[in-house]
Protein backbone atom coordinates (compact mmCIF):
# COMPACT_ATOMS: atom_id res chain seq x y z
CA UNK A 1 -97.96 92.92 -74.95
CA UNK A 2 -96.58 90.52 -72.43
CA UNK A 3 -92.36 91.29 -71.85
CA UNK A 4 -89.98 89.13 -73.00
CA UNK A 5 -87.93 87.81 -70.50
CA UNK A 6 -84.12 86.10 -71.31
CA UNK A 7 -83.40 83.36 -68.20
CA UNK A 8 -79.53 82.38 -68.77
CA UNK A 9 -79.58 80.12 -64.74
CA UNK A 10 -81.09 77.15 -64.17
CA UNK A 11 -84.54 78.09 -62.50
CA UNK A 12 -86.89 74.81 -64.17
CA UNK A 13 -85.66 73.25 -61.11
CA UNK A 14 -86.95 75.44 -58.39
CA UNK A 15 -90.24 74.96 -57.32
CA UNK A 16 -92.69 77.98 -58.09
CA UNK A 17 -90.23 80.36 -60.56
CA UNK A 18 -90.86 79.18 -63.75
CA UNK A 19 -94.67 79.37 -62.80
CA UNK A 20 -94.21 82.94 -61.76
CA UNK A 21 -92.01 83.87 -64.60
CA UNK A 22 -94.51 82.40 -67.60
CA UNK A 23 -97.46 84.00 -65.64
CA UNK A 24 -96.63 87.44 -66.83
CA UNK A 25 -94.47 86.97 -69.68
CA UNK A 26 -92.80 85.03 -72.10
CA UNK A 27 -89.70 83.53 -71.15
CA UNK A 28 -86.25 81.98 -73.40
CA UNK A 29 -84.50 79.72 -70.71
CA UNK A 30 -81.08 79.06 -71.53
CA UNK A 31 -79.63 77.38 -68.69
CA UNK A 32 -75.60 77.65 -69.35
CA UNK A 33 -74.99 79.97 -72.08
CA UNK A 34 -71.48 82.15 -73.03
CA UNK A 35 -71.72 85.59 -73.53
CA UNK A 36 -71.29 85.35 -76.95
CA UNK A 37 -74.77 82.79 -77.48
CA UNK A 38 -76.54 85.36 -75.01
CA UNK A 39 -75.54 88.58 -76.93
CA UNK A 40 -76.67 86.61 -80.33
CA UNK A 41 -80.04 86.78 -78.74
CA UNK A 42 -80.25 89.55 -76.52
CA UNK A 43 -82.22 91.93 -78.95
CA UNK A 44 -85.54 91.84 -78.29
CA UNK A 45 -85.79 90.85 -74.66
CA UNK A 46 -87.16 93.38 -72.14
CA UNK A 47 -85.27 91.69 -69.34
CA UNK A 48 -82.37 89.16 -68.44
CA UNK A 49 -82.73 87.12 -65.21
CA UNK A 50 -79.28 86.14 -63.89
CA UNK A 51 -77.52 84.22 -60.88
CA UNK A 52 -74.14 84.71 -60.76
CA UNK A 53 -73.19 81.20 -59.22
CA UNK A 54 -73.67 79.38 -62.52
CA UNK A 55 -73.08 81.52 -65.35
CA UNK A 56 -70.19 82.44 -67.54
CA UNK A 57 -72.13 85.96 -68.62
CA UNK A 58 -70.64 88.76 -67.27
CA UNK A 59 -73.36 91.85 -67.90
CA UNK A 60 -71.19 94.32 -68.98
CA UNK A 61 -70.93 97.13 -72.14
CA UNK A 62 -70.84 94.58 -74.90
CA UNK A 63 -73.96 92.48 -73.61
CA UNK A 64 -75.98 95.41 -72.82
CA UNK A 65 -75.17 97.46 -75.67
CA UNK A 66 -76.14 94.32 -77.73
CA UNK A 67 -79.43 94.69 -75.67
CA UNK A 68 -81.47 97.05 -77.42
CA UNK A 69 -84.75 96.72 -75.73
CA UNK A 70 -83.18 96.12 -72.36
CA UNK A 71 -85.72 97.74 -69.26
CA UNK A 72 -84.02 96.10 -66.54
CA UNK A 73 -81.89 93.33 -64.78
CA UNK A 74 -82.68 90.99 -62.23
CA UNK A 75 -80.25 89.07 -60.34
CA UNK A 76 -81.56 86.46 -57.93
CA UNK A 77 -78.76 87.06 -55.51
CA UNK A 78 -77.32 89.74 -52.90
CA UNK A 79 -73.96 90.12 -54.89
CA UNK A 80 -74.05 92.19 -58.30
CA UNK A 81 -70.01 91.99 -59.22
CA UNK A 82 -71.49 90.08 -62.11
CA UNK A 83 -73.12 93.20 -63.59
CA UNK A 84 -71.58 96.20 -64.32
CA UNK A 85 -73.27 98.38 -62.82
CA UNK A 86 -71.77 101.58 -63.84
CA UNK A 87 -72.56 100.97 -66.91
CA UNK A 88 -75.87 99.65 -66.60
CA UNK A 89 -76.69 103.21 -65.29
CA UNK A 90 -75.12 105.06 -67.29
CA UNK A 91 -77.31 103.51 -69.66
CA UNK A 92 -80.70 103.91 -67.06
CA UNK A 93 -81.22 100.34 -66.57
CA UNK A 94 -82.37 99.41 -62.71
CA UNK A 95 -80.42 96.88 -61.61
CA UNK A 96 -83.12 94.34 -59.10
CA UNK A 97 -81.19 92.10 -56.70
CA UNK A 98 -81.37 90.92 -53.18
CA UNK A 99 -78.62 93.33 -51.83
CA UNK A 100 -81.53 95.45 -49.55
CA UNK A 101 -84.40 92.83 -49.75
CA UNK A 102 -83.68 92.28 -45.76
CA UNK A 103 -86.92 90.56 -44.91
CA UNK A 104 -86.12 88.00 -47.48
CA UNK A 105 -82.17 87.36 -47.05
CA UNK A 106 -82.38 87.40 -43.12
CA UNK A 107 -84.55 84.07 -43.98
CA UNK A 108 -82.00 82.56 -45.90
CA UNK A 109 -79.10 80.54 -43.86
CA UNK A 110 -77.41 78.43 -46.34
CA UNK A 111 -74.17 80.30 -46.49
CA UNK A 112 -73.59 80.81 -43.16
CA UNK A 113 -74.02 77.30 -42.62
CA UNK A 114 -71.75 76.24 -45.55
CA UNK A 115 -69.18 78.50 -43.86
CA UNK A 116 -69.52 76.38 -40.49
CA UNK A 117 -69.47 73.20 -42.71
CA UNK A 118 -66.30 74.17 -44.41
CA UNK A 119 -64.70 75.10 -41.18
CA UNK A 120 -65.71 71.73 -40.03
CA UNK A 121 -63.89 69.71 -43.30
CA UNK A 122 -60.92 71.87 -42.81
CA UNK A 123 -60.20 71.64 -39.09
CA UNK A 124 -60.99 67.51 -39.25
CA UNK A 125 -59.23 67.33 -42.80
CA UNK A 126 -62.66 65.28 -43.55
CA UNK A 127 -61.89 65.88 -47.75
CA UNK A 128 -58.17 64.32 -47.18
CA UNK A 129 -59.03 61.23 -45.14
CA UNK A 130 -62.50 60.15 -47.33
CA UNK A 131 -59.80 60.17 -50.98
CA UNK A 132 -57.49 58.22 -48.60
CA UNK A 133 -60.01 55.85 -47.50
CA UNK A 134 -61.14 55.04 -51.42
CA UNK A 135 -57.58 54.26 -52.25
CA UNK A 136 -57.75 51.45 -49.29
CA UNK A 137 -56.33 53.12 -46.73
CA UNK A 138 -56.92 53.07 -42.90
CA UNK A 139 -54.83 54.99 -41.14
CA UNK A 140 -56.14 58.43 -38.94
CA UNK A 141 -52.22 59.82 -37.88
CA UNK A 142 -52.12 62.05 -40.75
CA UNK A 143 -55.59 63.47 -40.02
CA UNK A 144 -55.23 64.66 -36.39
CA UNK A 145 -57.82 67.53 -36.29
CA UNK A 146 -59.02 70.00 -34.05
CA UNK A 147 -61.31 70.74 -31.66
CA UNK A 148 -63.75 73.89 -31.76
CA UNK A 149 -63.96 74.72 -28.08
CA UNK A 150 -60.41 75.20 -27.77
CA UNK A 151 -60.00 77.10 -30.78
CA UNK A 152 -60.19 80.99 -31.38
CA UNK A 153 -62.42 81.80 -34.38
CA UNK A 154 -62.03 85.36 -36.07
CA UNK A 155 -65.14 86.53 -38.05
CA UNK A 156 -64.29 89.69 -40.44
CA UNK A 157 -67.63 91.34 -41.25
CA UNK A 158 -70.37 91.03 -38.68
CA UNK A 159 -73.08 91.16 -40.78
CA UNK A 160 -76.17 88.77 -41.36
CA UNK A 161 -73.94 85.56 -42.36
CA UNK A 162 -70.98 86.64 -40.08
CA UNK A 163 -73.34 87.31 -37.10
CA UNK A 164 -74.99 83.70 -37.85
CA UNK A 165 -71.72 81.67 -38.16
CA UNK A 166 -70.57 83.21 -34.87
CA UNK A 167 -73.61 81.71 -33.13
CA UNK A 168 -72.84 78.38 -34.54
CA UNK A 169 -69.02 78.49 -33.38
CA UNK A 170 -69.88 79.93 -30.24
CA UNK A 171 -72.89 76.96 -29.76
CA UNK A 172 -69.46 74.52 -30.18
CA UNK A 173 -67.87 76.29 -27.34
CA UNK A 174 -65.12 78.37 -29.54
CA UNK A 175 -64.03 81.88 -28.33
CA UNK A 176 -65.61 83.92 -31.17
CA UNK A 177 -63.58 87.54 -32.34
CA UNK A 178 -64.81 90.25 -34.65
CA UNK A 179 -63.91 92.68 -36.02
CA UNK A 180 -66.47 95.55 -38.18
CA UNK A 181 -65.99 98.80 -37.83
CA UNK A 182 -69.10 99.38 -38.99
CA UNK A 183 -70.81 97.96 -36.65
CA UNK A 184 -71.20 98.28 -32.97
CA UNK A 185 -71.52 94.51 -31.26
CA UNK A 186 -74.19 94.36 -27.96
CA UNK A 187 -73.56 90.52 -27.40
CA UNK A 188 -71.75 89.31 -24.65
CA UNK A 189 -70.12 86.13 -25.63
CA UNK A 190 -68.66 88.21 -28.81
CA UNK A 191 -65.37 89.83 -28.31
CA UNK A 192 -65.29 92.79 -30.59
CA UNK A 193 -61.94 93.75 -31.15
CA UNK A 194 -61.29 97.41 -33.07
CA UNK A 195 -56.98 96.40 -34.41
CA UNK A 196 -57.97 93.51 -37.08
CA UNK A 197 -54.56 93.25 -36.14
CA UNK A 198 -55.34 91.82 -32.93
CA UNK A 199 -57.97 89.07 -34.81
CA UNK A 200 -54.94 87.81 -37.14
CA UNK A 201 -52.59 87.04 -34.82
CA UNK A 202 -54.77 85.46 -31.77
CA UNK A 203 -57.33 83.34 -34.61
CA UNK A 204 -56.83 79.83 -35.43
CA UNK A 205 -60.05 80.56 -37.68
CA UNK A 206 -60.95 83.00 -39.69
CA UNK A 207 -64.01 83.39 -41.65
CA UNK A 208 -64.81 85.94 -44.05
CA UNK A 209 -67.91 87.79 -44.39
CA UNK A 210 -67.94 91.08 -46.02
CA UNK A 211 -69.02 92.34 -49.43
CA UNK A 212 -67.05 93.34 -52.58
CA UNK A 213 -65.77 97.39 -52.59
CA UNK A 214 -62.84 99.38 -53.14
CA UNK A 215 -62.40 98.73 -49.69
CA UNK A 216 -62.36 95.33 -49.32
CA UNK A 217 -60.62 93.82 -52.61
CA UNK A 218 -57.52 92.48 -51.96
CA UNK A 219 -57.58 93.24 -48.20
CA UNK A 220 -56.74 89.35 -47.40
CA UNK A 221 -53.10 90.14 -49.05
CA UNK A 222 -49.57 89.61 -47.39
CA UNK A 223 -49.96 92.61 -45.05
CA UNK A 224 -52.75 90.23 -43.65
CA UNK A 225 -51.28 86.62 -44.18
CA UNK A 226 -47.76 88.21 -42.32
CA UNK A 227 -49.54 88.23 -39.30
CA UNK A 228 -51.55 85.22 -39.45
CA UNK A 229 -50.56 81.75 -37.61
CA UNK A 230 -48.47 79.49 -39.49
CA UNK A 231 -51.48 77.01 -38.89
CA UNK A 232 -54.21 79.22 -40.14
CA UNK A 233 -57.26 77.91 -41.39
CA UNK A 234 -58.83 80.30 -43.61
CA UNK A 235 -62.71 80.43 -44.54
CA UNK A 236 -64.23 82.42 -47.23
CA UNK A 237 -67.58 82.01 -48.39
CA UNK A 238 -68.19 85.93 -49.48
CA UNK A 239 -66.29 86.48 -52.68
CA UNK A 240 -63.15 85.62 -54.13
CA UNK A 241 -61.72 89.34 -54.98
CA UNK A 242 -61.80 89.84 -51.40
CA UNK A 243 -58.27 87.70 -51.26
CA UNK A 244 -55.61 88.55 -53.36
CA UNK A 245 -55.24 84.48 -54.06
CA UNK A 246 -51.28 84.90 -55.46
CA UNK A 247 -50.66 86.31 -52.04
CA UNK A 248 -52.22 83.42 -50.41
CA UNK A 249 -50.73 80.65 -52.68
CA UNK A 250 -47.22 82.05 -51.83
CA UNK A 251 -48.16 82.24 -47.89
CA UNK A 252 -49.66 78.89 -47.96
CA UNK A 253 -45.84 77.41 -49.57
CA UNK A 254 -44.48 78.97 -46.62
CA UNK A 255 -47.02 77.44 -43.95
CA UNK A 256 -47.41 73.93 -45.03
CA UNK A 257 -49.48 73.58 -41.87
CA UNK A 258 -51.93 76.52 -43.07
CA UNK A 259 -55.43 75.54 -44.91
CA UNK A 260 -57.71 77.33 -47.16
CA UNK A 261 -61.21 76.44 -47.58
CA UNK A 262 -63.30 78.73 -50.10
CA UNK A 263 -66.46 78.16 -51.85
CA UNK A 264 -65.79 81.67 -54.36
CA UNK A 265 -62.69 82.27 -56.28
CA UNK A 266 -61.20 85.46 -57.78
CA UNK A 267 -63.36 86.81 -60.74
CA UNK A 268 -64.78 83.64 -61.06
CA UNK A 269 -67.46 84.06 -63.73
CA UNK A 270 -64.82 85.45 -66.50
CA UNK A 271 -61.52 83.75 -65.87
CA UNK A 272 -61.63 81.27 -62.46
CA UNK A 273 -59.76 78.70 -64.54
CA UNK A 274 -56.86 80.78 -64.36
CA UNK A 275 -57.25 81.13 -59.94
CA UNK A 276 -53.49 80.76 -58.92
CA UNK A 277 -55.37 79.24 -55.87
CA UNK A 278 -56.95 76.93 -57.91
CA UNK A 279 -54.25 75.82 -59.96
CA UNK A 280 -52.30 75.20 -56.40
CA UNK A 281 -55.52 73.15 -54.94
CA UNK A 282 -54.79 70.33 -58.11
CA UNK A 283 -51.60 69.75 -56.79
CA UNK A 284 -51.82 70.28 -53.07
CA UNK A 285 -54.11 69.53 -50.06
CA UNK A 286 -54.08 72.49 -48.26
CA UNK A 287 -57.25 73.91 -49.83
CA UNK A 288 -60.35 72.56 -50.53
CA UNK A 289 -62.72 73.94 -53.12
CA UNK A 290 -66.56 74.17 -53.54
CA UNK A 291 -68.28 75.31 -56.81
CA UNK A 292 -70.17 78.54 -54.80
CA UNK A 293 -72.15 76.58 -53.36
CA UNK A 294 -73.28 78.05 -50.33
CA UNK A 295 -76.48 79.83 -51.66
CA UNK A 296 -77.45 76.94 -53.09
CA UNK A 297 -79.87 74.67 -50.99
CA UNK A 298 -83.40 73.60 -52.08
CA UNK A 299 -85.06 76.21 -49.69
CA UNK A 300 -82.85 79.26 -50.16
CA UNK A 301 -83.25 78.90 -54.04
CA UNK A 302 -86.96 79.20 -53.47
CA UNK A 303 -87.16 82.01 -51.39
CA UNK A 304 -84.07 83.87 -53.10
CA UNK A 305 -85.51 83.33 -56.92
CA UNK A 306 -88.57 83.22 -55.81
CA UNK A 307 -88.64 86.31 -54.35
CA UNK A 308 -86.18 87.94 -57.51
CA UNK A 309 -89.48 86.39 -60.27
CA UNK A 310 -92.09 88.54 -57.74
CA UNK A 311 -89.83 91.41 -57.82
CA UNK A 312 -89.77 91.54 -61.48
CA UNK A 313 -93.26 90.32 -61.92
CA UNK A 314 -93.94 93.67 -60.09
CA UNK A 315 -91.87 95.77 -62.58
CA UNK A 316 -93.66 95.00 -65.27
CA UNK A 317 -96.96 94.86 -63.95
């Protein structure tokens, strides 16, 4: 009997998954679903197929308790604080995602690049001067920028996408800074610094790049933002419980001159309409916004989902 698989992200776009999916199984897609319409359903499938960029299903106790028949869980991503996973093995379901899949992910740029391109709208303020410009305006003194080789970039997490967005800073000529303890740095032209201390104070960038643990939630908070400069512009593209976003709002009052620009907010599949940092962004243009976007180019969908369909093609076969 062929598994029944429950898709709740849009995959009918992506060229070669729904092929892969139907080839093996039989497959529900429901492209936007709440929890509530996915745990109405759950019953019978043998697996859900998730993405946590669009999707207001958290996969926790009520969902998978709901999911009688449940064998497994595939994620088409490298994050997984969309899943409880705790409970998912408490309960012995395998969890498949892209965390370890290194051959695959080192092939996928998108985020790092969306990290340079957001670095490059915040330091030119190009989101401020294009809504000026539609409301008939012509007039560049309130969007002086920046300039990337004379600027200091920090990088916090030196892993694949922090390693990648340091070669594209240091290709404009910035001084690039890092700081991972985890990790020992045999490049030249990166200045590995072992105080994050030291990165606050002497970045007029920095970029985030490190995963979701006890570690590492909350550890942008005001301990952090005290020591920042007053101009700051801050980049995160990892995830959004890495900040602790009231601490930010209040820092960014203080600094008028400082910037956010984030493509993940905190806890944003269950409750990112009630971000403190996006409530501030409605009526303020210090930060700019994207919808987690960074993953989400034409050729890193293929490989990423691709490559998550094979995976679970494999389980079952």
């Amino acid at each position: 009997m062929r598994p029944k698989i429950l898709v709740i992200t849009p995959v009918r776009h992506i060229n070669g998954v729904k092929e892969t999916l139907e080839s093996f199984a039989e497959v529900t897609y429901l492209e936007d679903p709440s929890l509530q319409e996915v745990i109405e359903i759950i019953k019978p499938y043998d697996s859900i197929f998730t993405n946590p960029n669009k999707s207001k299903v958290y996969i926790g106790p009520e969902l998978i308790d709901a999911a009688k028949n449940l064998k497994v869980i595939c994620t088409a991503s490298t994050g997984t604080n969309h899943i409880d996973k705790d409970y998912a093995i408490q309960k012995g379901l395998p969890i498949l995602s892209l965390t370890e899949e290194r051959d695959v992910i080192n092939r996928i740029s998108s985020t790092a690049e969306h990290a340079f391109a957001l670095t490059m709208v915040g330091l030119r303020h190009v989101v401020r001067s294009h809504n000026n410009a539609l409301e008939g305006e012509w007039d560049y003194t309130n969007y002086i920028g920046r300039q990337m080789n004379c600027l200091t970039i920090g990088i916090i997490g030196y892993g694949r996408l922090g390693s990648m967005y340091a070669d594209y800073c240091k290709s404009f000529g910035s001084r690039v800074i890092v700081y991972d303890p985890y990790k020992e740095i045999d490049n030249l032209d990166i200045n590995q610094v072992n105080n994050i201390d030291d990165l606050l104070v002497e970045s007029d960038v920095i970029s985030i790049h490190v995963h979701v643990t006890e570690e590492t939630q909350n550890m942008i908070n005001n301990n952090f933002f005290n020591k920042m400069k007053n101009d700051v512009l801050i980049i995160n593209t990892a995830r959004g419980d890495i900040v602790n976003e009231t601490d930010l709002v209040n820092f960014l009052k203080k600094n008028p001159q400082a910037r956010m620009a984030t493509d993940v907010l905190a806890d944003e599949v269950r409750s990112r309409l009630e971000s403190p940092l996006l409530r501030y962004a409605k009526d303020n243009n210090q930060v700019t916004i994207t919808q987690h976007i960074g993953g989400m180019s034409r050729e890193a969908q293929e490989i990423a989902y691709g490559h998550a369909a094979i995976r679970l093609q494999a389980f079952f076969l």
